[in-house]
C-alpha atoms as a PDB file:
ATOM      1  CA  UNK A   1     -21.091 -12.147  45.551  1.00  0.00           C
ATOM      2  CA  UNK A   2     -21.477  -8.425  44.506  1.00  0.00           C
ATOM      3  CA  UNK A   3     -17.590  -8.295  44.654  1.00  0.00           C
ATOM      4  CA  UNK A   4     -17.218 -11.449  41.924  1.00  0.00           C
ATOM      5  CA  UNK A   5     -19.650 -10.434  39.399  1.00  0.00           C
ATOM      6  CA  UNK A   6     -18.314  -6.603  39.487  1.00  0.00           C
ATOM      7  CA  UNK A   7     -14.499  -8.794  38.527  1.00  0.00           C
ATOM      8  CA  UNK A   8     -16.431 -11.022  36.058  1.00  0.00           C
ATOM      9  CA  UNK A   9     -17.472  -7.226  34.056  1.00  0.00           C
ATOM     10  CA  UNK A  10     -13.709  -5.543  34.422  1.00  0.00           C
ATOM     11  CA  UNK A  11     -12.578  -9.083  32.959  1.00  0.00           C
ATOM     12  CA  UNK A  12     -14.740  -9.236  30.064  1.00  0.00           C
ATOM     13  CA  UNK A  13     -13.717  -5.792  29.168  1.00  0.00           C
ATOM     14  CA  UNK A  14     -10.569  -5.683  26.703  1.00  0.00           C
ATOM     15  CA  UNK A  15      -7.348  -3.805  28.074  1.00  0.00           C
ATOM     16  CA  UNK A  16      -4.926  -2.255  25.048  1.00  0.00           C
ATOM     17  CA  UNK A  17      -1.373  -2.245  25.626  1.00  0.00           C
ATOM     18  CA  UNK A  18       0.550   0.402  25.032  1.00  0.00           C
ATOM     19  CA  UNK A  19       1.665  -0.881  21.536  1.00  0.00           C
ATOM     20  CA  UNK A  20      -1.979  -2.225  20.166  1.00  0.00           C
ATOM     21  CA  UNK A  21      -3.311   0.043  17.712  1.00  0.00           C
ATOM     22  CA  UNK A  22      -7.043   0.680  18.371  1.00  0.00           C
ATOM     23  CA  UNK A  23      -9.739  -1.751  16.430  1.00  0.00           C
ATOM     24  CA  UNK A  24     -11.368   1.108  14.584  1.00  0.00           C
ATOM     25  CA  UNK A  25     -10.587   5.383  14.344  1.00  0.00           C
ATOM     26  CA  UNK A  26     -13.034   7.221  15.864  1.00  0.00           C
ATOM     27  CA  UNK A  27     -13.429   9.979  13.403  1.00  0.00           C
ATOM     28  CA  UNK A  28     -12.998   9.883   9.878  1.00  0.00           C
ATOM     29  CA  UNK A  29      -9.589  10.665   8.488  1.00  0.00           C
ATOM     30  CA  UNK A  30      -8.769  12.762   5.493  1.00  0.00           C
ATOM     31  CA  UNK A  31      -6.136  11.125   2.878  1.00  0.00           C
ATOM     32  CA  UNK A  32      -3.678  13.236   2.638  1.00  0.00           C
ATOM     33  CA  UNK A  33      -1.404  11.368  -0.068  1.00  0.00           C
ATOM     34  CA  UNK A  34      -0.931   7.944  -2.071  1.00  0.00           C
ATOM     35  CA  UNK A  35       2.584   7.572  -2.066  1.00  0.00           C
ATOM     36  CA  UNK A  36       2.016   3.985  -3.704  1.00  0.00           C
ATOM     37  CA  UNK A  37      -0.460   1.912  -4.736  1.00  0.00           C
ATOM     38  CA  UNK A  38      -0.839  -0.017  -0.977  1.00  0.00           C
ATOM     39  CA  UNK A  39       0.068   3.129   0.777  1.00  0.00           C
ATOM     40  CA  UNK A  40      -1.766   5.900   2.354  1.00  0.00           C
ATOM     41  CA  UNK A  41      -0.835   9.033   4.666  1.00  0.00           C
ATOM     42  CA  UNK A  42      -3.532  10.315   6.620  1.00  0.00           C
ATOM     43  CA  UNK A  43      -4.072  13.348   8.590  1.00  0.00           C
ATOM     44  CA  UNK A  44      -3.603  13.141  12.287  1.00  0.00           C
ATOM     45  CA  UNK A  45      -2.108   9.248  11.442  1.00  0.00           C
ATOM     46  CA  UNK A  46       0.889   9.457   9.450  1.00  0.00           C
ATOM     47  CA  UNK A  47       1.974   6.293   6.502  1.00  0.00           C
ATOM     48  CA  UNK A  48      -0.236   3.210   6.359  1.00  0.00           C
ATOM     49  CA  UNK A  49      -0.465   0.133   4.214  1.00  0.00           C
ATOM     50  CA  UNK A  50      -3.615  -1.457   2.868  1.00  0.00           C
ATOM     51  CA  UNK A  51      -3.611  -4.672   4.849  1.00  0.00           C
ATOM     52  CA  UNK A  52      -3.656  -7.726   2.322  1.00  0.00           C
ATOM     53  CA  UNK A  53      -2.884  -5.769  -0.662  1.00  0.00           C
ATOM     54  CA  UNK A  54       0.031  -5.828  -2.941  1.00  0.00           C
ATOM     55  CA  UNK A  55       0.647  -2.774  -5.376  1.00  0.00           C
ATOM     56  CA  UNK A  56       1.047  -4.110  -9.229  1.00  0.00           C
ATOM     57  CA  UNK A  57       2.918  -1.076  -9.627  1.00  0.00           C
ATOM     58  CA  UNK A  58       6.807  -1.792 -11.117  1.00  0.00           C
ATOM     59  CA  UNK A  59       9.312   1.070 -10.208  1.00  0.00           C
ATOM     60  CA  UNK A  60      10.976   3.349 -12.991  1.00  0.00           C
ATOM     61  CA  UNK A  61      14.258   1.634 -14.580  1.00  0.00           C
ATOM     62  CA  UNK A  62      17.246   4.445 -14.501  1.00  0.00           C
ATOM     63  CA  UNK A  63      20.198   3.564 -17.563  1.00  0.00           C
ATOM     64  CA  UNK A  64      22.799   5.662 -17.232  1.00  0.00           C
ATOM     65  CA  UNK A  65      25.344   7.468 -14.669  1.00  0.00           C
ATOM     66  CA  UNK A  66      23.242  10.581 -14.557  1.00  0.00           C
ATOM     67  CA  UNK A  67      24.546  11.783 -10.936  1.00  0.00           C
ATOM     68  CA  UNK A  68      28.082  11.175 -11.653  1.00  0.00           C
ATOM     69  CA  UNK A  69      30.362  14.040 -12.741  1.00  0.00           C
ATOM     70  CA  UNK A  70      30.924  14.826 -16.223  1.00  0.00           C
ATOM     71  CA  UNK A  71      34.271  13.565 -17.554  1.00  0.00           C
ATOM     72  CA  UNK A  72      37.393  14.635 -18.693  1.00  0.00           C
ATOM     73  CA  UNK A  73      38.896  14.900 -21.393  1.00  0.00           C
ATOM     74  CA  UNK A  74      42.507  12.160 -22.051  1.00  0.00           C
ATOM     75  CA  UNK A  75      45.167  14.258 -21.486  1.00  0.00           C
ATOM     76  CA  UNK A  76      47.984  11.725 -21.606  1.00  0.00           C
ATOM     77  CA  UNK A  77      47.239   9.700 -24.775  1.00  0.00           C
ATOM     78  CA  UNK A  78      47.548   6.353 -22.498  1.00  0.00           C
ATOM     79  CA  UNK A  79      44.087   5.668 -21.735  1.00  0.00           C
ATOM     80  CA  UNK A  80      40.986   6.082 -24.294  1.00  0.00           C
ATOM     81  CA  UNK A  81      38.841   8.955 -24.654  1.00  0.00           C
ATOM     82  CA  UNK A  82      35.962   8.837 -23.009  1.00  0.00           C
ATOM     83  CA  UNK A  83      32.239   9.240 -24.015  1.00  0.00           C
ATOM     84  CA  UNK A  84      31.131  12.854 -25.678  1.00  0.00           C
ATOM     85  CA  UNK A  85      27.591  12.790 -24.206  1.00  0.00           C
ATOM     86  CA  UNK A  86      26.720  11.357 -21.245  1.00  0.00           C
ATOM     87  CA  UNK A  87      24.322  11.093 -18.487  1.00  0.00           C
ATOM     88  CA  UNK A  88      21.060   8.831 -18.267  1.00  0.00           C
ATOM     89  CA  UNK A  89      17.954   7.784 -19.143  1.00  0.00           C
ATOM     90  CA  UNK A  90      14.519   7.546 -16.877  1.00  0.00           C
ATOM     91  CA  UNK A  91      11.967   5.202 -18.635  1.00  0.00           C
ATOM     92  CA  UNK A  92       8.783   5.705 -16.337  1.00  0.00           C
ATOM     93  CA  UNK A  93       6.774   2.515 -15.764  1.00  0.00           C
ATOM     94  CA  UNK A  94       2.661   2.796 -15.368  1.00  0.00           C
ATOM     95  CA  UNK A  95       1.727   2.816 -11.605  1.00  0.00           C
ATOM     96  CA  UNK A  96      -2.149   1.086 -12.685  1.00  0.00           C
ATOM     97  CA  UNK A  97      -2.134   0.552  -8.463  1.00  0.00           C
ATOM     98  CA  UNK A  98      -1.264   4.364  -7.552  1.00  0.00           C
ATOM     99  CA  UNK A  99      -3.197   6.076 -10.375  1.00  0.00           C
ATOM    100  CA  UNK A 100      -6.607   3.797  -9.385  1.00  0.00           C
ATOM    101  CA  UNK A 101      -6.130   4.384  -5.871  1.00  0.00           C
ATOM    102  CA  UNK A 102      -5.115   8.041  -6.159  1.00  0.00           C
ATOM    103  CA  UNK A 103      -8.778   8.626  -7.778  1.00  0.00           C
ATOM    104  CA  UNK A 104     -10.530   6.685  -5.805  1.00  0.00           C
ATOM    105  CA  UNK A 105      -9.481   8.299  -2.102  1.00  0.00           C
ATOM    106  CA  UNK A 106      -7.318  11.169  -2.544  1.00  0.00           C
ATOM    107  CA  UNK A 107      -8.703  14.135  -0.750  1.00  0.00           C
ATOM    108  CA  UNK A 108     -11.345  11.818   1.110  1.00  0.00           C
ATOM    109  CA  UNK A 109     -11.927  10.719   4.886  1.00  0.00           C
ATOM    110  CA  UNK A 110     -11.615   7.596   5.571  1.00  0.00           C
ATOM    111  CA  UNK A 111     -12.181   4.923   8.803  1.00  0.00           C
ATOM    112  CA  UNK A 112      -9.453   3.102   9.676  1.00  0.00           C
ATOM    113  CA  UNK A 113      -9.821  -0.741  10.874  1.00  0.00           C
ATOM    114  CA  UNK A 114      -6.663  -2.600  12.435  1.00  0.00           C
ATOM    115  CA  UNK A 115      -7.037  -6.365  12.227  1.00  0.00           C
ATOM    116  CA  UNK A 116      -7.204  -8.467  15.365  1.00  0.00           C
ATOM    117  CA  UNK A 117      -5.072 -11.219  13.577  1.00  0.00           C
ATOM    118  CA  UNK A 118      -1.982  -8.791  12.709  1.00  0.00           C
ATOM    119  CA  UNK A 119       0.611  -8.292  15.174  1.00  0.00           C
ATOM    120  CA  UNK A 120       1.748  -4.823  15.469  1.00  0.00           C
ATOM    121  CA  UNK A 121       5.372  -5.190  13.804  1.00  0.00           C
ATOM    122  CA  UNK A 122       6.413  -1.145  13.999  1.00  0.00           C
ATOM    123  CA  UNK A 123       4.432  -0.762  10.083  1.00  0.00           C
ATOM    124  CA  UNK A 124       0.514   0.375  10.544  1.00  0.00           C
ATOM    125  CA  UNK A 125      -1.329  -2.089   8.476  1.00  0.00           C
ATOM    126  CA  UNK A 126      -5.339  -1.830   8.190  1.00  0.00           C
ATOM    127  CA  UNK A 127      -8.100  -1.675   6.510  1.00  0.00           C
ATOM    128  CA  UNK A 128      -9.799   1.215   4.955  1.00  0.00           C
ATOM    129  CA  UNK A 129     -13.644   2.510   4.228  1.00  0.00           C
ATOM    130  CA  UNK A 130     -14.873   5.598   2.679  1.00  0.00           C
ATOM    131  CA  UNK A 131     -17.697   7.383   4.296  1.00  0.00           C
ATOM    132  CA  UNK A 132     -20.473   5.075   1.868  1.00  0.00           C
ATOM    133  CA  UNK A 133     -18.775   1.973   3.621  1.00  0.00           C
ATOM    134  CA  UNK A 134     -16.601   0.829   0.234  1.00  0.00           C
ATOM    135  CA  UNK A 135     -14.069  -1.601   0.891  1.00  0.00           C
ATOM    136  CA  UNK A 136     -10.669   0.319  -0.193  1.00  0.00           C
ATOM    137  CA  UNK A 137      -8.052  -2.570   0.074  1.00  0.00           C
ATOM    138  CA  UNK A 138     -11.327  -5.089  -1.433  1.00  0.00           C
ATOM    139  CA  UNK A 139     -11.932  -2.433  -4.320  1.00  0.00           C
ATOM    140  CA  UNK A 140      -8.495  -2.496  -5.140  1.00  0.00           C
ATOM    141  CA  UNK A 141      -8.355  -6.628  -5.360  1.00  0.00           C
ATOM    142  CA  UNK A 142     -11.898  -6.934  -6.796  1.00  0.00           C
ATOM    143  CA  UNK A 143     -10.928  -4.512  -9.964  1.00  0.00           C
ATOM    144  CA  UNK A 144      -7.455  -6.011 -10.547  1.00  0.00           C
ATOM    145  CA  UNK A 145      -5.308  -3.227  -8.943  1.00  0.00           C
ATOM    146  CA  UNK A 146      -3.438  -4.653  -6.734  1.00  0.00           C
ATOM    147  CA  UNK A 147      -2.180  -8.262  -6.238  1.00  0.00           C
ATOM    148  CA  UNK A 148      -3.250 -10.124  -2.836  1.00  0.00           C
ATOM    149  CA  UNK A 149      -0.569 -10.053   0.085  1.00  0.00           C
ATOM    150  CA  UNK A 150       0.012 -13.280   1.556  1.00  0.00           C
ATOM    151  CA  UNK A 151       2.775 -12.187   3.454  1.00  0.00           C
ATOM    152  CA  UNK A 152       0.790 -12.387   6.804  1.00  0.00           C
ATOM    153  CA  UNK A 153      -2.715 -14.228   7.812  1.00  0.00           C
ATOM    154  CA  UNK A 154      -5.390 -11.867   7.937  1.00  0.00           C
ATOM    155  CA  UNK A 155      -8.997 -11.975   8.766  1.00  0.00           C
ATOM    156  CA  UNK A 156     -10.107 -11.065   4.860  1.00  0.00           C
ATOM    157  CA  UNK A 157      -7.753 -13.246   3.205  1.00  0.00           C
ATOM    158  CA  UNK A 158     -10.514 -16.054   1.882  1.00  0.00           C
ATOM    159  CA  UNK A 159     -12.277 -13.159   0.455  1.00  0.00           C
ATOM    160  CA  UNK A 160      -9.552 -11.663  -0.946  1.00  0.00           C
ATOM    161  CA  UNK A 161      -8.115 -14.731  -2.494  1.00  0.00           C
ATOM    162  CA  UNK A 162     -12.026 -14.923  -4.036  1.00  0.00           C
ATOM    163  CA  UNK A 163     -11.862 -11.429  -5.467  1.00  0.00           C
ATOM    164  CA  UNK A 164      -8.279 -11.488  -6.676  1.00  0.00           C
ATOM    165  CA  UNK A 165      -9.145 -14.655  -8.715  1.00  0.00           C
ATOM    166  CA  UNK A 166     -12.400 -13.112 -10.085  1.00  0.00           C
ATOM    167  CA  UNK A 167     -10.679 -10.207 -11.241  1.00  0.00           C
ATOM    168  CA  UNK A 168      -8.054 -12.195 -13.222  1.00  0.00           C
ATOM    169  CA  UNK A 169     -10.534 -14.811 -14.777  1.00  0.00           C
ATOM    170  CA  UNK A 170     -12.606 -11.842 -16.311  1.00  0.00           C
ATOM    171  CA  UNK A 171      -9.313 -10.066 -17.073  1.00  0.00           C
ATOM    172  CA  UNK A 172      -9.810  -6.544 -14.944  1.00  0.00           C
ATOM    173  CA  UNK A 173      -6.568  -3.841 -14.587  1.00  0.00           C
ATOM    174  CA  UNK A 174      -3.511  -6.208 -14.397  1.00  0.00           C
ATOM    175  CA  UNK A 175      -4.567  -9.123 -15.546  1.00  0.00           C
ATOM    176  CA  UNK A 176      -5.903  -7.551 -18.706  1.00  0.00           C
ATOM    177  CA  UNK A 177      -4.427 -10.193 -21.484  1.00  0.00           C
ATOM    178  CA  UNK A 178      -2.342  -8.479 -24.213  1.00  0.00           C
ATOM    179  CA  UNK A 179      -5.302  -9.378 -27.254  1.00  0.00           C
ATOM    180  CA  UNK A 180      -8.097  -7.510 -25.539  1.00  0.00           C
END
């Protein structure tokens, strides 16, 4: 009898495999960079995305050959000249998602929460909280940041459906309309 409740205990206790990532850190974790606005590096953890979150920001557009080699003059009359001045031109897009979550956690610690529902696909997704328990990836949907991630079911996502919708109706970050 003693033998079958001591199995009952081991049994209720959960094993980790080797390739689960742990429900919750242990110790706070300083953020170390934002190299986008749904990505993180933290100290002792490396690159990870905010679970359920979708950066707004829209990459630079590049016109222009600017890496190619400057060139030569027509020396046989056959073909036309080519361009005096060349190169490119680098017209640098707002990054509302990057900027936001730059001030908001940069230089911070952090807990890190995985979610039960994601499978570990090689990419660290989670959540994140600062020390007074704020919501990072919910902060960044609830002020119109960042656009929801549907991508993958996730234990948040009715919430976050709620708070990305509330944040467009009253027109917050990215869903600012042009007239205001």
């Amino acid at each position: 009898m003693k033998a079958v409740a001591i199995l009952l205990a081991l049994a209720a206790i959960p094993v980790a495999s080797a390739n689960q990532q742990p429900a919750t850190s242990a110790a706070p974790l300083r953020v170390t960079k934002v190299p986008s606005g749904d990505t993180v590096v933290l100290s002792g953890v490396g690159k990870v995305r905010l679970l359920g979150v979708r950066s707004a920001d829209i990459g630079a557009l590049r016109l222009g050959h600017g890496s190619s080699p400057a060139p030569q003059p027509n020396t046989d009359g056959r073909r036309p000249a080519p361009p005096l001045i060349g190169g490119a031109y680098d017209v640098k897009r707002e990054q509302p998602s990057r900027t936001f979550l730059q001030k908001l956690i940069l230089g911070r610690t952090v807990r890190i929460q995985y979610d039960p529902l994601v499978s570990n696909t090689g990419e660290r997704l989670a959540y994140l909280f600062l020390d007074d328990g704020l919501f990072v990836n919910a902060e960044m949907l609830r002020t119109g940041h960042a656009r929801i991630d549907l991508t993958r079911e996730f234990a948040h996502e009715a919430e976050f459906k709620r708070l990305e919708e509330d944040a467009r109706r009253a027109g917050l970050g990215i869903w600012i309309s042009p007239g205001r």
